[in-house]
Protein backbone atom coordinates (compact mmCIF):
# COMPACT_ATOMS: atom_id res chain seq x y z
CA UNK A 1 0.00 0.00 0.00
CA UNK A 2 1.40 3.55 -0.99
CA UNK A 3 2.09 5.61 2.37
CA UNK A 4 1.49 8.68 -0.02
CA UNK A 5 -1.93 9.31 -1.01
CA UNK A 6 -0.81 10.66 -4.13
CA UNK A 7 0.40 7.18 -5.04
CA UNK A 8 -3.18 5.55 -3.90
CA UNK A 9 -5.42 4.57 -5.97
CA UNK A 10 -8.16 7.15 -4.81
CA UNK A 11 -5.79 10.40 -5.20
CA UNK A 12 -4.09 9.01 -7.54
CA UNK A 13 -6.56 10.06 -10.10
CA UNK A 14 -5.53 13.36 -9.42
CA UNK A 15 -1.86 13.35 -9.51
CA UNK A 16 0.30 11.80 -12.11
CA UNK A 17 -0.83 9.38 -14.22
CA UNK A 18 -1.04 5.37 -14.67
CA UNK A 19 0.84 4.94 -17.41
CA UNK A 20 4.47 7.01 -16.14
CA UNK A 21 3.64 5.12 -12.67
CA UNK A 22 3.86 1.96 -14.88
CA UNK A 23 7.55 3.29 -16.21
CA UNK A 24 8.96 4.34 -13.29
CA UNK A 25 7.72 2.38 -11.11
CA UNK A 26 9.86 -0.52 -9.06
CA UNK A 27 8.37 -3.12 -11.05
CA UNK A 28 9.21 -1.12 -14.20
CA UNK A 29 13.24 -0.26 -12.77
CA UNK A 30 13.85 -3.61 -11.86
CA UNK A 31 13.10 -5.00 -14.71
CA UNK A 32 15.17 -2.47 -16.87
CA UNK A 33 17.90 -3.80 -14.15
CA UNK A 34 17.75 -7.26 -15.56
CA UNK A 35 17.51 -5.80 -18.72
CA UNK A 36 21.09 -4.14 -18.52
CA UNK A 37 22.47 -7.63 -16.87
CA UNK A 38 21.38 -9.18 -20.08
CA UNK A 39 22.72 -7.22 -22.04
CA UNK A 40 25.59 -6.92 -20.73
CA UNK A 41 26.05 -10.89 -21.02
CA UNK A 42 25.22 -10.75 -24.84
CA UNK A 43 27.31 -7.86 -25.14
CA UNK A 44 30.50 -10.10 -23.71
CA UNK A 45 29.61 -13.25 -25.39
CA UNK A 46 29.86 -11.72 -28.69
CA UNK A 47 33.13 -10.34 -27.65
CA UNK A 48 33.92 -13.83 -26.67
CA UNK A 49 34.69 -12.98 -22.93
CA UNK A 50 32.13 -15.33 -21.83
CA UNK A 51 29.88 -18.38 -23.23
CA UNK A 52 27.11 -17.65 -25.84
CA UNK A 53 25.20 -20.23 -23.72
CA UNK A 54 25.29 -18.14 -20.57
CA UNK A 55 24.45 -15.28 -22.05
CA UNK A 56 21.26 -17.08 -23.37
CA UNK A 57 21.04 -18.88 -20.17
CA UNK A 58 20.97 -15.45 -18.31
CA UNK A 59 18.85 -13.23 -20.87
CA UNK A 60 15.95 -16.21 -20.10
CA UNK A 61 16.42 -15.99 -16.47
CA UNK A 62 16.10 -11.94 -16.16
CA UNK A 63 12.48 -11.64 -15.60
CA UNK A 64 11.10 -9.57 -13.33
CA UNK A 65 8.16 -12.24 -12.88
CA UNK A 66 10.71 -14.71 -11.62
CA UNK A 67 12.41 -12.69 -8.46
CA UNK A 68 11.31 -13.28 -5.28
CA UNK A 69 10.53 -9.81 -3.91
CA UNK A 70 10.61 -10.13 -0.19
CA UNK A 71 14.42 -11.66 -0.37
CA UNK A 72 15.33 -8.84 -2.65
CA UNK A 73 13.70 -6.30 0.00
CA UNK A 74 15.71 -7.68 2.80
CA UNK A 75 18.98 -7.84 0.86
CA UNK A 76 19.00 -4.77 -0.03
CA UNK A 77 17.94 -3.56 3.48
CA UNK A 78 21.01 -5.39 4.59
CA UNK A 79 23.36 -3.85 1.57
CA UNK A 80 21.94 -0.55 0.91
CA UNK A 81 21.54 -1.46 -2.92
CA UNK A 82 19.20 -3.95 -4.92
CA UNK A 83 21.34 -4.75 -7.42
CA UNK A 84 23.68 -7.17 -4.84
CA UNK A 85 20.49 -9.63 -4.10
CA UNK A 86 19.37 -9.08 -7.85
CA UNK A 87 22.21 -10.36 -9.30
CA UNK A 88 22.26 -13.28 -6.57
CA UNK A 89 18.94 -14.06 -7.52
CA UNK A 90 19.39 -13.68 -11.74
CA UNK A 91 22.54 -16.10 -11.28
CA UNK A 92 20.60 -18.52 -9.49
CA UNK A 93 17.92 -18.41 -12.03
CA UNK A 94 20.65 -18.79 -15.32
CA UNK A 95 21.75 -22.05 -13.06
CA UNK A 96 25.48 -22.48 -11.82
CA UNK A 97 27.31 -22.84 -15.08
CA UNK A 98 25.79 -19.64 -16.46
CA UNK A 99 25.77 -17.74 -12.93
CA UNK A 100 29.04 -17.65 -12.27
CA UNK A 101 29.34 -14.94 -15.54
CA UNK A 102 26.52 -13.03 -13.82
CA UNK A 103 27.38 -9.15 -13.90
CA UNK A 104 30.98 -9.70 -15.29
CA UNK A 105 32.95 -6.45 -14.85
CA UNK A 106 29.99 -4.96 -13.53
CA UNK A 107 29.50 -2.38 -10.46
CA UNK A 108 26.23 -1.70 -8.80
CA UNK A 109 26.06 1.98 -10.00
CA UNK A 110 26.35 0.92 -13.88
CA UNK A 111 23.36 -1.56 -13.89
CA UNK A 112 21.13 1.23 -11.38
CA UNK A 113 22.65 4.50 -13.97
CA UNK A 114 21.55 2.51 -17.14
CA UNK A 115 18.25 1.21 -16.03
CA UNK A 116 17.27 4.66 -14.46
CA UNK A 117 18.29 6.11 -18.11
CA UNK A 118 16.43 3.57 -20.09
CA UNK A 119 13.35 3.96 -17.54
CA UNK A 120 13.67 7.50 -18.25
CA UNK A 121 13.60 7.15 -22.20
CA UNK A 122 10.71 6.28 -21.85
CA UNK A 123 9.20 8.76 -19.58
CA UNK A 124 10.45 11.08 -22.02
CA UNK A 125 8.28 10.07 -24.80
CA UNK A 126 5.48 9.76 -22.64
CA UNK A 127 6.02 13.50 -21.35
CA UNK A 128 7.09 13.95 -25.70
CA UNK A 129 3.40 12.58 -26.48
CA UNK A 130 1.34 14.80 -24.15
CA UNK A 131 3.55 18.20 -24.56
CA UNK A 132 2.84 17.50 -28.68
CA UNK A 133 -0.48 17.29 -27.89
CA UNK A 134 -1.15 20.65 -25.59
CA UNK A 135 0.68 22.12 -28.16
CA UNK A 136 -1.81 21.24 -30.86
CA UNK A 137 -4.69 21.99 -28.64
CA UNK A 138 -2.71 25.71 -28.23
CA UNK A 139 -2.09 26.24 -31.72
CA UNK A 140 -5.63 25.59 -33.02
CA UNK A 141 -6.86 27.90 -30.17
CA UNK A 142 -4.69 31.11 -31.52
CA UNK A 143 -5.43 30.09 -34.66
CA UNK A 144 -9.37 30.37 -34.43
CA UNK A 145 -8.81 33.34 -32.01
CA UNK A 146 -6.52 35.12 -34.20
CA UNK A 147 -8.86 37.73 -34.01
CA UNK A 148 -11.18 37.30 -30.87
CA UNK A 149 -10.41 40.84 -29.05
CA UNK A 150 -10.66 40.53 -25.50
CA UNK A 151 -9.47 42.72 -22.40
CA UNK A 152 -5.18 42.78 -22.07
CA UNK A 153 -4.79 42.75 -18.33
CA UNK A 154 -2.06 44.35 -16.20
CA UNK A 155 -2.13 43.84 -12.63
CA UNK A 156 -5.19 42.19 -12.83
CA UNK A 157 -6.41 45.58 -14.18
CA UNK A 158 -7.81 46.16 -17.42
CA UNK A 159 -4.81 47.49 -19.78
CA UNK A 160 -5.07 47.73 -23.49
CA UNK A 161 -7.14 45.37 -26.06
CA UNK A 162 -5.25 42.74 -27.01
CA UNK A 163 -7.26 38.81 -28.37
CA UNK A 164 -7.45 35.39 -26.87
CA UNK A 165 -5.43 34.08 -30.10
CA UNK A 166 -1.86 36.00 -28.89
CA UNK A 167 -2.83 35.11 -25.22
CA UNK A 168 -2.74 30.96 -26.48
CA UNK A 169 0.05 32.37 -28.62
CA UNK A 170 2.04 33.38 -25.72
CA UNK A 171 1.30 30.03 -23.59
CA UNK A 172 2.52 28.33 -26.36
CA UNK A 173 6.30 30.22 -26.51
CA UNK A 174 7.58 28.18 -23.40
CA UNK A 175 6.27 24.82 -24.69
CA UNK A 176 7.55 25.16 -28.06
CA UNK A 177 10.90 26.10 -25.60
CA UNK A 178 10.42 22.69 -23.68
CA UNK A 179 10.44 20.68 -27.28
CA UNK A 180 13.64 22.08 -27.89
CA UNK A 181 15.02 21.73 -24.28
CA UNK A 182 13.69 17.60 -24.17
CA UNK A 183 15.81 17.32 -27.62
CA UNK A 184 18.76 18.85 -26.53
CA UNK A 185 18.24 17.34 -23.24
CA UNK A 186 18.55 13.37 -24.99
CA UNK A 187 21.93 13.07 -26.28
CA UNK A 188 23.27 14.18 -22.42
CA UNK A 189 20.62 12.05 -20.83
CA UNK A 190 20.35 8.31 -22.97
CA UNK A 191 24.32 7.34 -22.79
CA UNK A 192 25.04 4.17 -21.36
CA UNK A 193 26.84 3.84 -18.02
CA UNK A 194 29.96 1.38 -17.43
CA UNK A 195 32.71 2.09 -15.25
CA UNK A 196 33.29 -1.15 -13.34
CA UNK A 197 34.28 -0.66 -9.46
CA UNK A 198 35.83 3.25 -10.03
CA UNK A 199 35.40 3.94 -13.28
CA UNK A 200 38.25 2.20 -14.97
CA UNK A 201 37.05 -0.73 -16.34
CA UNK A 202 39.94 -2.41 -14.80
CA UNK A 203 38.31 -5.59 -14.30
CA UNK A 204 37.68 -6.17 -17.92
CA UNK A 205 41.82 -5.73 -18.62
CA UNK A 206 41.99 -4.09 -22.06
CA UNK A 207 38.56 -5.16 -23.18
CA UNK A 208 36.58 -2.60 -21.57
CA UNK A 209 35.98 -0.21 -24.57
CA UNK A 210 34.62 -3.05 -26.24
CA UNK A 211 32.46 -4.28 -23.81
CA UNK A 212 31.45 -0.28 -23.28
CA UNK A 213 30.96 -0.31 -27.34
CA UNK A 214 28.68 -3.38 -27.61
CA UNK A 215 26.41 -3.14 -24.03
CA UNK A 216 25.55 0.86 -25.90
CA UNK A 217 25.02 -0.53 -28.85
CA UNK A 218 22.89 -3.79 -27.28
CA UNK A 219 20.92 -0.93 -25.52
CA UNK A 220 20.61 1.50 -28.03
CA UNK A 221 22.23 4.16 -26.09
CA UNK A 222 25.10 6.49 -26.44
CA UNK A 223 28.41 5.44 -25.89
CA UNK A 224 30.31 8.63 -23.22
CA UNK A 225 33.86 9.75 -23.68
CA UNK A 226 34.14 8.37 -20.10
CA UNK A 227 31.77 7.22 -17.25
CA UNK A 228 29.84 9.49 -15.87
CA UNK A 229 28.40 7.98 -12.56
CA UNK A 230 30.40 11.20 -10.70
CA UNK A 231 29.18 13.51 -12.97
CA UNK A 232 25.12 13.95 -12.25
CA UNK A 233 24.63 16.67 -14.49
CA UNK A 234 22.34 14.98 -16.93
CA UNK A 235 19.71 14.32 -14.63
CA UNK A 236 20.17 17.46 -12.93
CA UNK A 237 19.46 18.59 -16.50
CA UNK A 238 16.32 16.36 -17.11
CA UNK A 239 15.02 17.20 -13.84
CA UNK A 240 15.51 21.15 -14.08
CA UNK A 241 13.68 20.96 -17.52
CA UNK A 242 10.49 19.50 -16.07
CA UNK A 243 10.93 22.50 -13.64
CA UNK A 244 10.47 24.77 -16.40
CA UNK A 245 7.93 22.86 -18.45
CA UNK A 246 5.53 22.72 -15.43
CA UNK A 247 6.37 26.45 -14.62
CA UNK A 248 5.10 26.92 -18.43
CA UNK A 249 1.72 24.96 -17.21
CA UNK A 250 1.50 26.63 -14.50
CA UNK A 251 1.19 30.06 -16.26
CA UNK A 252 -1.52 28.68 -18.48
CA UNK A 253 -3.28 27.47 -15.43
CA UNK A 254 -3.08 30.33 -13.50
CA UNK A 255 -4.60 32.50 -16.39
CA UNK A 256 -7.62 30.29 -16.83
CA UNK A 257 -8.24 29.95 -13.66
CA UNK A 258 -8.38 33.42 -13.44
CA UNK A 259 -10.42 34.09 -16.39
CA UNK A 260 -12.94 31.41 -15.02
CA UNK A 261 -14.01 33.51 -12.25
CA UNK A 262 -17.77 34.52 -11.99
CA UNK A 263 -17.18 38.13 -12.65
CA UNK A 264 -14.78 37.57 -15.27
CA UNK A 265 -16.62 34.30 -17.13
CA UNK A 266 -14.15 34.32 -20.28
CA UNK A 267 -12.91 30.85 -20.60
CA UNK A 268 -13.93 27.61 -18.96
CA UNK A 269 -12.46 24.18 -18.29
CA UNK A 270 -14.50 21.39 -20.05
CA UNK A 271 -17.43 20.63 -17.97
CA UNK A 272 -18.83 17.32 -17.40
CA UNK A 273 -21.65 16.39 -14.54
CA UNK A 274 -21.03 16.68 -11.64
CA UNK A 275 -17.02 17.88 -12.72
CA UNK A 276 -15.65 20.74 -10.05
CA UNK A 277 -18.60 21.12 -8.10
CA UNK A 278 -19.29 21.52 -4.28
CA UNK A 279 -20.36 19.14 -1.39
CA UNK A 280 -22.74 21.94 -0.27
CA UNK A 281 -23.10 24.71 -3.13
CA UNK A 282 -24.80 22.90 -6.44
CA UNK A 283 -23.66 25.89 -8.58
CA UNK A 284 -20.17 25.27 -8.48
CA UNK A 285 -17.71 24.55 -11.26
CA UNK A 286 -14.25 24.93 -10.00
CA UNK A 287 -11.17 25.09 -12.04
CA UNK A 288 -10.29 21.51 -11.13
CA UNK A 289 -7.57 20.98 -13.85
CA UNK A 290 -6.34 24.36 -13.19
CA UNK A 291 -5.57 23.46 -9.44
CA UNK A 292 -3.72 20.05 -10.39
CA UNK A 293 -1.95 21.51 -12.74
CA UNK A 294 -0.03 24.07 -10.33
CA UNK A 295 -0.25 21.73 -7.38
CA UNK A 296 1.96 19.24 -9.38
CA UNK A 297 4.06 21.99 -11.33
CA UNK A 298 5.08 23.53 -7.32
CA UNK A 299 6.31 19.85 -6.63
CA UNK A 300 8.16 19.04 -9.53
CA UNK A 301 9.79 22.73 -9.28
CA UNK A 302 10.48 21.90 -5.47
CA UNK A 303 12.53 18.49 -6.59
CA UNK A 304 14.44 20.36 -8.85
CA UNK A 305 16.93 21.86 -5.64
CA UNK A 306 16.98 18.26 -4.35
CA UNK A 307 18.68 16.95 -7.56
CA UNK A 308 21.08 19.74 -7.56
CA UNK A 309 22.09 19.07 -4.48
CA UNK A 310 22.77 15.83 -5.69
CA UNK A 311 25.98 16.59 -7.94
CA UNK A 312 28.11 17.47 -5.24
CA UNK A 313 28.91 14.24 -4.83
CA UNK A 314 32.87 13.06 -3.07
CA UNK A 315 35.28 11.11 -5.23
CA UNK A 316 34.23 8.16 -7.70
CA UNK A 317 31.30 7.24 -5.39
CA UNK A 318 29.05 9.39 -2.99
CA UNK A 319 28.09 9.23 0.35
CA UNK A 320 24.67 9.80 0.09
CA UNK A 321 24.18 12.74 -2.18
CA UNK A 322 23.66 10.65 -5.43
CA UNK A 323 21.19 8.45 -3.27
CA UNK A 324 18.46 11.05 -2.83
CA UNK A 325 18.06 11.21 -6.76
CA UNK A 326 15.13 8.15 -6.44
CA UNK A 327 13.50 10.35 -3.96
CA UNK A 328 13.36 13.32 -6.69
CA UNK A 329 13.76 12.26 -10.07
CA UNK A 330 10.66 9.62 -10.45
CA UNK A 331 8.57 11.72 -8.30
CA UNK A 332 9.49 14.80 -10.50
CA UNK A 333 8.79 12.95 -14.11
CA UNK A 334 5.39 11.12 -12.64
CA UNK A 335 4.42 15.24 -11.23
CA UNK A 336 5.01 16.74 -14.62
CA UNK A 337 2.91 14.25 -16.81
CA UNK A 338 0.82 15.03 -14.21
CA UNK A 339 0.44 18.23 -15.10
CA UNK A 340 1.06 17.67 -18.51
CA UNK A 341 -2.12 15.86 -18.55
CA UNK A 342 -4.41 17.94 -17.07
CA UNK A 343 -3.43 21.18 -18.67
CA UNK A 344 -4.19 18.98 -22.30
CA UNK A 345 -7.79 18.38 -20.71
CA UNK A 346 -7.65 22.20 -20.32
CA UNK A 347 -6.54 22.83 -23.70
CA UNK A 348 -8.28 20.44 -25.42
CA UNK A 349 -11.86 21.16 -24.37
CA UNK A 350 -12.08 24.66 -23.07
CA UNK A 351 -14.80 26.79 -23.90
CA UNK A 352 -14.04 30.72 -24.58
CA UNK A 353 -17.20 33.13 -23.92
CA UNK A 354 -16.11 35.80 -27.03
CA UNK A 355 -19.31 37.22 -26.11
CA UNK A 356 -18.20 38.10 -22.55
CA UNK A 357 -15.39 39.12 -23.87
CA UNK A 358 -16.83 41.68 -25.60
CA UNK A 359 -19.18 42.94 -22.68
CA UNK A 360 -16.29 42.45 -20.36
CA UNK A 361 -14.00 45.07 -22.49
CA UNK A 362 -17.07 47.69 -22.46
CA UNK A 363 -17.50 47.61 -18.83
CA UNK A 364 -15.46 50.06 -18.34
CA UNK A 365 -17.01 52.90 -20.77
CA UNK A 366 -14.38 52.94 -23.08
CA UNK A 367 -11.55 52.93 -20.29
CA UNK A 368 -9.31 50.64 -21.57
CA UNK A 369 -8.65 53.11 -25.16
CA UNK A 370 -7.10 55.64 -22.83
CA UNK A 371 -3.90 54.72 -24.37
CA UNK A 372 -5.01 55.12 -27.98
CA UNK A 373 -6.37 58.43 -27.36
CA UNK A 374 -3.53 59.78 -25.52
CA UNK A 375 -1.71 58.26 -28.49
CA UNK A 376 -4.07 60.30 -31.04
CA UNK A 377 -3.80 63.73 -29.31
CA UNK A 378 0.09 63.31 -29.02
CA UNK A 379 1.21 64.34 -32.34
CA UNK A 380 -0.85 67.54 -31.69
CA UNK A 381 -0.97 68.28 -27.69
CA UNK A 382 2.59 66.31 -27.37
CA UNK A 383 2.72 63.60 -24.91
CA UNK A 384 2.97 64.91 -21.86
CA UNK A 385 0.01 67.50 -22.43
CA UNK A 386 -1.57 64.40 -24.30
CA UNK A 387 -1.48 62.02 -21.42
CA UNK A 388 -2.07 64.77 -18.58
CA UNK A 389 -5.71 65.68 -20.30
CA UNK A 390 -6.54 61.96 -21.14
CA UNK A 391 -5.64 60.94 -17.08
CA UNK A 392 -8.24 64.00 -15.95
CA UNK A 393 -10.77 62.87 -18.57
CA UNK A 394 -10.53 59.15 -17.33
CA UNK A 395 -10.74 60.65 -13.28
CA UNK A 396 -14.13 62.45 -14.76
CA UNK A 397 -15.40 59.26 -16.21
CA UNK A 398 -14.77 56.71 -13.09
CA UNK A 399 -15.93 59.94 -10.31
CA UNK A 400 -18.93 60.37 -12.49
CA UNK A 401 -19.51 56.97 -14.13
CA UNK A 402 -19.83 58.21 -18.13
CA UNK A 403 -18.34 56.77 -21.09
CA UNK A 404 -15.00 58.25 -21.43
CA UNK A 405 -15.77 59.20 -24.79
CA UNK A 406 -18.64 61.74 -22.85
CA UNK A 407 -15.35 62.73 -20.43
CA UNK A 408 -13.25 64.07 -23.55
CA UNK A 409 -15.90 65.51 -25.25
CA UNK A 410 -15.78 68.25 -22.09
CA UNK A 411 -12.13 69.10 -22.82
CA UNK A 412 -11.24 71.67 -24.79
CA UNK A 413 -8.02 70.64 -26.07
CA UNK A 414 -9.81 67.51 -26.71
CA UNK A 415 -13.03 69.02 -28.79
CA UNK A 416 -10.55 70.95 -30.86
CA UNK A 417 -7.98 68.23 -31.85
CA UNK A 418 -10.59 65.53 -32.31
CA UNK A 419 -13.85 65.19 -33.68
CA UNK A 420 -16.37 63.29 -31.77
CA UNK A 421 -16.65 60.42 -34.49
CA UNK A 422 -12.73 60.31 -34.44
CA UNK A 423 -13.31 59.50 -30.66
CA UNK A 424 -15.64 57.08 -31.28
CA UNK A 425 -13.11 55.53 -33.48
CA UNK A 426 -10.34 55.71 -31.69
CA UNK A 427 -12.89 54.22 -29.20
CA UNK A 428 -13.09 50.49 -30.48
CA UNK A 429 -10.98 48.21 -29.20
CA UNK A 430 -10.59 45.97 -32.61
CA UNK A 431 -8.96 49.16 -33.84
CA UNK A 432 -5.90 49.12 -31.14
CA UNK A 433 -4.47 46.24 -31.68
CA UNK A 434 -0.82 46.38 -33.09
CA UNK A 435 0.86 43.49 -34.13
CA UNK A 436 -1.47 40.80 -32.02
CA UNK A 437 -2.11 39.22 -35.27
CA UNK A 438 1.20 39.10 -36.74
CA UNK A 439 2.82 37.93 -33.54
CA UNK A 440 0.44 35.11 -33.46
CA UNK A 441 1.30 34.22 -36.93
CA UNK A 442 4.91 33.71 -35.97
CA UNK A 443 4.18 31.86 -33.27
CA UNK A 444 2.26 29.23 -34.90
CA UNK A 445 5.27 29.39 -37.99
CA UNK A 446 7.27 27.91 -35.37
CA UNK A 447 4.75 25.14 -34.40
C-alpha cells in the first residue's frame, strides 16, 4: 500500500498518471535492471569474454516475474543497494554454469545509472506525447482566435485590447521552448553507463571499450567519452527541464483559472456532470484541472533543488548525495505528466465566452482606449500634455460613471484636436491592436 496518497489509488486520479507510474515504477526499474544484466552478457559473449550459452542462459532468467521480492527487500535492506540480491537471484535463475558470468565487470552503480536512463527514455516520450499534444490543442486555439479581441490585463487591471489568439500564442512560446530543451536534453541524458568498481574498467583488462561499445550498442544508447556515474549533471538537466515545463503549465493554469471567475466568465475548463462542483453549493464549477496543474508543477519545481544538491557528490562514489536522486527524479517525471495531462484536458476542451469578452471590455465605458487616445492627441498636444488631459478625462469618467468618450468631449483641447466620431473611433478596441495578429502568426510558424 502507498504511504502517499498521491500514489493511492483514490488520489491518484488526481496526480500523475497510470501509465508514467507503470515506467517508473519498481516493477518497471527492476526490470530495466535485468535488462542491462542481459545485455551486458550478450554484449560479452559476442566479444567472446564469456559463453554464448550463458548469455542465453541469463537473458531467459532476467524476468522480473521470476524474483522473489521479499528476499530482494531484505537484501538490499542489509546492503543498501538492490542490485547485490538481484544479481544473486538472476545467477541462481541462469543455473550455476551460467551464474558464475553473472554481472561480469559490472559495479552496482552501472546496472542502477543505465536502467534509471532507459526507464527515463521512456518517460520522455510519454512527457514527448502529451507536450505535442497541448501544443496542438494551443495552436488551433490562436489560430481560431486570431482575431477574438478581449481585455489585455495588467495587474489584474484592465490594460489595453489585445485577443485570446496572442494570449494561447504566448502560452505556447515556453512549450515550443520545452520541445527544444527535451531534444537537446537526450543526447546528455540516454548514454550508457559502465565504469566497473571506479570507473576504470579495470576488471575487464583491455577489453573494456569493447564491452562499453557493444552493451551501448545492445541498448541503443550512447556510448560517453568516459563514465559518468560522478558527474550527475544529466539528470540534474532532465530534472531542471520539467521545472520549467511545469512552470510553463503553471502560467496557463493560472490565467484560466483566473479568467474562469464569476465576474470575469471568459474561458472555462471542459465541464462534465457533476465535474468541479461543491459538497454543499450545487452551482459550483471549479477550475479543477487548473488546481492540479499548479499543485503538481510547485512539486516538480520543489525536486528540482533536491537533484542539484545531488551533484556534489565526493570522489568516484558518494556518500549519500547521489542516493536522494530516487527520492526526486521519479517523483518529478510522474508530477510533470501530471500536469502535462491535465493542462491537455484544459486545452483540449475549453470553452471561450467571445461574447463576454466583448461585454467584459465595455464595462469600463471605453476605459481601456485611454492609451489610444492619448496616443491620437500626441502628435498635436505632445505627450505629456496628451497624457495629462486623457488621465483628468478618465478621473471624470470613473468619479462620475460616463463613457469616457462623454469625459473628452468636455475638454477643450480635446473638442478641438478631435472630432467626436474620431473618438468614437479611436474608441473600439478591434482598432488598437498592433501586431497581435502578426505575432500570433509567428508563433504558430514555429509550431
Amino acid at each position: 500500500m502507498a504511504v502517499n496518497p498521491a500514489d493511492g489509488q483514490v488520489w491518484g486520479a488526481l496526480y500523475g498518471t497510470e501509465a508514467m507510474r507503470e515506467v517508473l515504477g519498481e516493477r518497471a526499474l527492476l526490470a530495466a535492471m535485468l535488462r542491462v544484466e542481459a545485455a551486458l552478457a550478450r554484449a560479452e559473449a559476442r566479444l567472446g569474454i564469456l559463453p554464448p550459452a550463458a548469455a542465453e542462459a541469463i537473458t531467459a532468467a532476467a524476468s522480473v516475474d521470476r524474483l522473489d521480492l521479499p528476499a530482494l527487500a531484505a537484501a538490499t535492506r542489509n546492503t543498501g543497494y538492490p542490485v547485490v540480491g538481484l544479481v544473486k537471484q538472476l545467477s541462481a535463475l541462469a543455473g550455476p554454469e551460467a551464474g558464475r558470468w553473472t554481472h561480469w565487470g559490472a559495479t552496482t552503480q552501472d546496472i542502477l545509472d543505465t536502467a534509471l536512463v532507459l526507464a527515463l527514455r521512456d518517460a520522455l516520450a510519454l512527457v514527448e506525447r502529451d507536450l505535442e499534444a497541448v501544443i496542438a490543442a494551443l495552436a488551433a486555439r490562436a489560430r481560431e482566435h486570431r482575431g477574438t479581441v478581449m481585455a489585455g490585463r495588467t495587474h489584474l487591471q484592465h490594460a489595453l485590447p489585445t485577443t485570446f489568439g496572442l494570449k494561447c500564442a504566448v502560452w505556447l512560446m515556453p512549450l515550443l521552448s520545452s520541445r527544444e530543451r527535451i531534444a537537446q536534453l537526450k543526447p546528455r541524458l540516454l548514454r550508457v553507463q559502465f565504469g566497473g568498481a571506479a570507473g576504470t574498467l579495470a576488471s575487464l583488462g583491455d577489453r573494456g571499450l569493447e564491452v562499453l561499445r557493444e552493451l551501448a550498442r545492445e541498448l541503443d544508447l550512447a556510448e560517453p567519452e568516459a563514465p559518468w556515474h560522478a558527474a550527475r549533471d544529466a539528470f540534474a538537466e532532465a530534472v531542471s527541464v520539467l521545472g520549467i515545463l511545469a512552470g510553463a503549465l503553471a502560467k496557463i493554469a493560472t490565467d484560466v483559472m483566473l479568467l474562469m471567475q464569476t465576474e470575469v466568465a471568459e474561458v472555462f475548463e471542459p465541464h462534465a456532470p457533476g465535474r468541479g462542483g461543491s459538497s454543499t453549493m450545487p452551482q459550483k464549477r471549479n477550475p479543477i484541472a487548473c488546481e492540479y496543474v499548479i499543485a503538481q508543477a510547485r512539486g516538480v519545481q520543489a525536486l528540482v533543488p533536491l537533484v542539484m544538491n545531488a551533484m556534489a557528490g565526493d570522489h568516484e562514489r558518494a556518500t549519500g548525495p547521489w542516493q536522494a536522486e530516487p527520492l526526486a527524479i521519479p517523483q518529478a517525471f510522474l508530477l510533470a505528466h501530471g500536469a502535462l495531462a491535465q493542462a491537455r484536458l484544459i486545452a483540449e476542451g475549453m470553452t471561450v465566452d467571445s461574447a463576454r469578452m466583448r461585454r467584459n471590455l465595455d464595462a469600463t465605458g471605453g476605459l481601456i482606449m485611454a492609451e489610444a487616445v492619448m496616443m491620437a492627441l500626441a502628435p498635436v498636444l505632445g505627450r505629456g500634455a496628451a497624457h495629462e488631459v486623457v488621465h483628468h478625462a478618465c478621473d471624470v469618467a470613473l468619479a462620475e460613471g460616463v463613457p469616457l468618450a462623454e469625459a473628452l468631449g468636455r475638454e477643450a483641447s480635446v473638442a478641438a484636436a478631435l472630432a467626436p466620431e474620431r473618438i468614437a473611433a479611436i474608441a473600439d478596441p478591434a482598432s488598437y491592436l498592433g501586431a497581435a495578429g502578426a505575432f500570433v502568426d509567428r508563433v504558430l510558424a514555429k509550431v
